[in-house]
Each structure stands twice: as C-alpha cells, then as structure tokens.
C-alpha atoms as a PDB file:
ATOM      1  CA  UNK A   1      -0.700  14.888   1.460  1.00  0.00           C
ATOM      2  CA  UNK A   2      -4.225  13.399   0.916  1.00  0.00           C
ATOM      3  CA  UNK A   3      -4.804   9.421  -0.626  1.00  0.00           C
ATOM      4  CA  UNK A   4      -8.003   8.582  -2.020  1.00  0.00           C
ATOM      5  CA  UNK A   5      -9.094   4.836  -0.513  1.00  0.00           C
ATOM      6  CA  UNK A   6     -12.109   2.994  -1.065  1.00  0.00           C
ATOM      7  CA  UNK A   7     -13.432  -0.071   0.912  1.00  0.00           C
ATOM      8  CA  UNK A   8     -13.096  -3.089  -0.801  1.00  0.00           C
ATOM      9  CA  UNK A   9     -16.002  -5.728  -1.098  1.00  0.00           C
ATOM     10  CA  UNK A  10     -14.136  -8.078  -1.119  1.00  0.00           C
ATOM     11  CA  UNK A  11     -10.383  -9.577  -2.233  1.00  0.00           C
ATOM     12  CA  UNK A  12     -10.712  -9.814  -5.716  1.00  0.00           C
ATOM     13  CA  UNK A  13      -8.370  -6.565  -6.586  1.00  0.00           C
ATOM     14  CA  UNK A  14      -5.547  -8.465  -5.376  1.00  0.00           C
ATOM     15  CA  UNK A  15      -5.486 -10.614  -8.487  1.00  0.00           C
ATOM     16  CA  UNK A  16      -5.816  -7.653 -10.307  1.00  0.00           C
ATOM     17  CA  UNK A  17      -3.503  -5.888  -9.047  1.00  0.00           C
ATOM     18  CA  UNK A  18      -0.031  -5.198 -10.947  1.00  0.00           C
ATOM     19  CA  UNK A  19       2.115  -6.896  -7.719  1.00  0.00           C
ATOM     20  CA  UNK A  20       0.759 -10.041  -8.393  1.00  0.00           C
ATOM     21  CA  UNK A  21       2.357 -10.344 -11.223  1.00  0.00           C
ATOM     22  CA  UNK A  22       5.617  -9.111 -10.167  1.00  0.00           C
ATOM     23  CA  UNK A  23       8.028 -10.779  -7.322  1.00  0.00           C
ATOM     24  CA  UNK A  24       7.533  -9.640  -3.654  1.00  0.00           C
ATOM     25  CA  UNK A  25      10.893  -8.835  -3.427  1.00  0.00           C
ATOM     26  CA  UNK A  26       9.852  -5.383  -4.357  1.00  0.00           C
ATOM     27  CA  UNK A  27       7.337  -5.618  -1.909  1.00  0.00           C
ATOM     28  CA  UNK A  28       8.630  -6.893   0.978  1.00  0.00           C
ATOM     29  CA  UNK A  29      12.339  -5.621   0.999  1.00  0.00           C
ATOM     30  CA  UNK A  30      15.038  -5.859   3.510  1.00  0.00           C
ATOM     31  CA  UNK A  31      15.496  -3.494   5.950  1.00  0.00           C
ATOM     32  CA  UNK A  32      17.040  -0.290   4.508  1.00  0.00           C
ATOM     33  CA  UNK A  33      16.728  -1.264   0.569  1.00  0.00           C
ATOM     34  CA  UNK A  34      15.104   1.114  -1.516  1.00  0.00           C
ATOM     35  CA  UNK A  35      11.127   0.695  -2.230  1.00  0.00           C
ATOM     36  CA  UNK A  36      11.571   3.087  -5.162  1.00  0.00           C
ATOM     37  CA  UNK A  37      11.025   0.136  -8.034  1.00  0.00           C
ATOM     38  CA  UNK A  38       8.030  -0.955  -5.922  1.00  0.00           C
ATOM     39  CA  UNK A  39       6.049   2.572  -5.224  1.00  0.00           C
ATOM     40  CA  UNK A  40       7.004   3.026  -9.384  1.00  0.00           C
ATOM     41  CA  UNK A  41       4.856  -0.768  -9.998  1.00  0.00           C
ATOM     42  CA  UNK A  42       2.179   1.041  -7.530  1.00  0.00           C
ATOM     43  CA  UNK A  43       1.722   4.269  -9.294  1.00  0.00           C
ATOM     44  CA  UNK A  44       0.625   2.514 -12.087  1.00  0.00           C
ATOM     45  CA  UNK A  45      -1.820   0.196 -10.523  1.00  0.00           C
ATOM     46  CA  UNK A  46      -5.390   0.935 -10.604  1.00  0.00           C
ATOM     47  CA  UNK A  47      -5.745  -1.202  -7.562  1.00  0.00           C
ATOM     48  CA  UNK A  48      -4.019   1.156  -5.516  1.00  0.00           C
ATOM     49  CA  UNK A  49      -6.893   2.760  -3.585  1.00  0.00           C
ATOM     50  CA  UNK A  50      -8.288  -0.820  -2.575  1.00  0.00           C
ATOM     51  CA  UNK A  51      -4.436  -1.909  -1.780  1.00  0.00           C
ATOM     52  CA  UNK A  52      -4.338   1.082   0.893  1.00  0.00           C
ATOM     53  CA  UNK A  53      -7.442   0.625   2.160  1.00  0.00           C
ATOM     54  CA  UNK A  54      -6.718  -3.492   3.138  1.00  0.00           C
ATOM     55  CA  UNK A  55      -3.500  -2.455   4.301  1.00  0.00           C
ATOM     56  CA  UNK A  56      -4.816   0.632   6.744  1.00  0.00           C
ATOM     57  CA  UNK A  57      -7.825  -1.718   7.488  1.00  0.00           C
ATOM     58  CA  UNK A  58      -5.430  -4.916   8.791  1.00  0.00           C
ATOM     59  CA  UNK A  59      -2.951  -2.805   9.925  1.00  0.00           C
ATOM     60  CA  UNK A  60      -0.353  -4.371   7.800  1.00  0.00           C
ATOM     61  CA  UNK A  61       3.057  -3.075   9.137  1.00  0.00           C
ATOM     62  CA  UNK A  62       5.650  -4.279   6.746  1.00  0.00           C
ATOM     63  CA  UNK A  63       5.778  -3.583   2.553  1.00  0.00           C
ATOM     64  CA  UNK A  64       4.909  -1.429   0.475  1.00  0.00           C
ATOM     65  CA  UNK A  65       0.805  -0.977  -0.108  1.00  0.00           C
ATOM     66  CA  UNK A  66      -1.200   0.994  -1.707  1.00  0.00           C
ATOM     67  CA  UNK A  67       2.158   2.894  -2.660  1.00  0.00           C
ATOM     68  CA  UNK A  68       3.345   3.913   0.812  1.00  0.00           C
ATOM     69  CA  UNK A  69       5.995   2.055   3.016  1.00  0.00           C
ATOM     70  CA  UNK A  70       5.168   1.124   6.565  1.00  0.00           C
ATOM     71  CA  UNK A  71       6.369   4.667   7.822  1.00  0.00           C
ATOM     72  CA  UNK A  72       4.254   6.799   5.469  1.00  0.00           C
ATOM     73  CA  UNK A  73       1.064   4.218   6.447  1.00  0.00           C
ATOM     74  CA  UNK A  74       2.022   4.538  10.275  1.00  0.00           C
ATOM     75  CA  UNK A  75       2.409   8.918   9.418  1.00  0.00           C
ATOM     76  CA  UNK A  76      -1.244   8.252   7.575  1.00  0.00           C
ATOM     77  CA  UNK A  77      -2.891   6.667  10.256  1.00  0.00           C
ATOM     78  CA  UNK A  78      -1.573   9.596  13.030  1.00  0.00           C
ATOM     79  CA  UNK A  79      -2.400  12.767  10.851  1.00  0.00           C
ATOM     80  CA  UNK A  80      -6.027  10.526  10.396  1.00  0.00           C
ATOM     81  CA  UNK A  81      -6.738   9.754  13.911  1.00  0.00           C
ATOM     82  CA  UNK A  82      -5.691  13.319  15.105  1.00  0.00           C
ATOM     83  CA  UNK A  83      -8.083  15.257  12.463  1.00  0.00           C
ATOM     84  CA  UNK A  84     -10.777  13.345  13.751  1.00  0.00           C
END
C-alpha cells in the first residue's frame, strides 16, 4: 500500500481541509467505534496528502489523518523505517 505525502509549508491546509468543517467526533472516536464515516470525509479531501504528512511528522497517535487510523499510521511508519 503506498500514500503520496507532501511537506506542508505551513498550516494553512487545515482550514481547508473538509474536517474542519465537520465535527471531530468523526475524528477523534471512542475506542472501538467505527472510523468508516471519517476515512469516507478524507477520501474526498484534497488536503489529504498534507493531513498525513503533519500527522507522520508530529507523530500524532490518536484520529483519523490523512485517511488512516492510528494503527495504519503506526503500520506506515514500520514498513517506512524498515525499507530504509
């Protein structure tokens, strides 16, 4: 599985991005809830790549960014650090 990331100059894409305008409920939910509705809201951003990218980059370990839950971004980093 390969996701494209860019580096972000700065913050900006987070006002642009579609989860700003949604609640972080999606987001952020409890433990065992389903992340579906919020990787759906994702897949139709265009910030995506820059969401991933700040999330791998501050090794955020809770939500959904960039489209993946915190156990495909923990997967991410260990197939990344191991082909380099």
């Amino acid at each position: 599985m390969h996701y494209e990331t860019i580096t972000p100059m700065d913050d900006a894409w987070q006002a642009q991005a579609l989860c700003a305008e949604t609640g972080a409920d999606f987001f952020f939910p409890e433990p065992g809830s389903s992340v579906r509705e919020a990787k759906r809201i994702c897949g139709m951003c265009e910030m995506r790549p820059a969401c991933l990218e700040y999330a791998l980059s501050n090794d955020e370990r809770f939500g959904v960014w960039g489209g993946l839950s915190e156990k495909e971004r923990l997967q991410l980093r260990r197939t990344s650090h191991t082909s380099h």
